[in-house]
Protein backbone atom coordinates (compact mmCIF):
# COMPACT_ATOMS: atom_id res chain seq x y z
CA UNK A 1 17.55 67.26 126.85
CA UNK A 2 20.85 65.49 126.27
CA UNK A 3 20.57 61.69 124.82
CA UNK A 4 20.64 59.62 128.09
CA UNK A 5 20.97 56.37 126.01
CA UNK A 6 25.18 57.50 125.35
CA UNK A 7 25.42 58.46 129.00
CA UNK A 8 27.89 56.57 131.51
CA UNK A 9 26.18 55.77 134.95
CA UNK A 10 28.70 59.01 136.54
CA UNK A 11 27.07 61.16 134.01
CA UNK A 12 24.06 61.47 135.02
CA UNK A 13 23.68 65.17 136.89
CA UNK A 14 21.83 64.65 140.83
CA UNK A 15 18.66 66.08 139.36
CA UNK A 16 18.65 62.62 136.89
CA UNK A 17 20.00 60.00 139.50
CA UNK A 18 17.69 61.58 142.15
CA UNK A 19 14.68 61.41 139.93
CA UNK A 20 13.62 57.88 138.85
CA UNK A 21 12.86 58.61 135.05
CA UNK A 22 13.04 62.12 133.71
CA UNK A 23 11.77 61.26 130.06
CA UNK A 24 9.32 59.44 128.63
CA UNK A 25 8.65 57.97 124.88
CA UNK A 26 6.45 55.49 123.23
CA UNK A 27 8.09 53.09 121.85
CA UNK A 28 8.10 51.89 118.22
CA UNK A 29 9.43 48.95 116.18
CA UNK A 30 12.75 50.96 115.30
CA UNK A 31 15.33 50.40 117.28
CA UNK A 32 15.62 53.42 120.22
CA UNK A 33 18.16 54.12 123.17
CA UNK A 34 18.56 51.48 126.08
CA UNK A 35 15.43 52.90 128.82
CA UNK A 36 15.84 52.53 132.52
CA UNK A 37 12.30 50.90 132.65
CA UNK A 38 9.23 50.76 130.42
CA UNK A 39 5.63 51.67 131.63
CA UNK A 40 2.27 49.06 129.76
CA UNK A 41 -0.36 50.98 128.78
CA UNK A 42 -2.58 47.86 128.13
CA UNK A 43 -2.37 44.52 129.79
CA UNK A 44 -0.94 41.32 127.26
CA UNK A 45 1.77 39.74 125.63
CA UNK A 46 4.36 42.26 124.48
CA UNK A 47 7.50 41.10 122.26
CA UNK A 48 10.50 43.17 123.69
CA UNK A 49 14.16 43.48 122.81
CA UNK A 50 16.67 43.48 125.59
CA UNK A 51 20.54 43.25 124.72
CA UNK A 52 19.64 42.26 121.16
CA UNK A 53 17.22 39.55 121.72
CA UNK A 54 14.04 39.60 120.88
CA UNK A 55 11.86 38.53 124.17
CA UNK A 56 8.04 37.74 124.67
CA UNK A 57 6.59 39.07 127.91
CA UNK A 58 3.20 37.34 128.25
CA UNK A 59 0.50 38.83 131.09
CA UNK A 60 1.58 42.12 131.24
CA UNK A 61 -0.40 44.28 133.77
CA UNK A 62 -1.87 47.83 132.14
CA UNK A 63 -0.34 50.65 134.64
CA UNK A 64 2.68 48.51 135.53
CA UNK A 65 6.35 50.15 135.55
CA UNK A 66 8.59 47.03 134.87
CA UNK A 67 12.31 47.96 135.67
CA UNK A 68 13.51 46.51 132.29
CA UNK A 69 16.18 48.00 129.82
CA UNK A 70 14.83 47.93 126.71
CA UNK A 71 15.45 49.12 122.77
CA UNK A 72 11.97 48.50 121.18
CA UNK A 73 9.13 46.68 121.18
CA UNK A 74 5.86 45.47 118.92
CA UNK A 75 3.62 48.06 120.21
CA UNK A 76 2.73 51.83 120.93
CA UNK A 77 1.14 50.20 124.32
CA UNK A 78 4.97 50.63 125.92
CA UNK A 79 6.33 53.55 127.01
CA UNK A 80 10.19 54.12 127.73
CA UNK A 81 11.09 55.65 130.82
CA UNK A 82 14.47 57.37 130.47
């Protein structure tokens, strides 16, 4: 599968744009590409980077899709959805 983080939003083929997320990786402490939106596995307080910045998310729901870009986080309890 090609690295979606280095695609431009007219690169994306109709199978891609049509589908909301066609990938999905847990997430580590190393930085990884931008995500389209990240998926909790476990409800809390997750510290996430977004555009550099390191962010803390507090009351996260378990089974929750939040549409947030992302490039790594302090736990395996996120998923990135690509």
């Amino acid at each position: 599968m090609p690295d979606v983080g280095q695609k431009g939003i007219q690169d994306f083929t109709v199978q891609e744009s049509v589908a909301p997320y066609c990938k999905a990786v847990v997430s580590t402490t190393n930085a990884m590409d931008p995500c389209r939106a990240i998926y909790c596995k476990t409800d809390g307080g997750y510290v996430l980077t977004m555009n550099g910045e390191d962010v803390t998310f507090n009351n996260m729901l378990a089974g929750t899709i939040y549409e947030l870009s992302i490039t790594k986080s302090n736990s395996a309890n996120i998923i990135h959805l690509y």
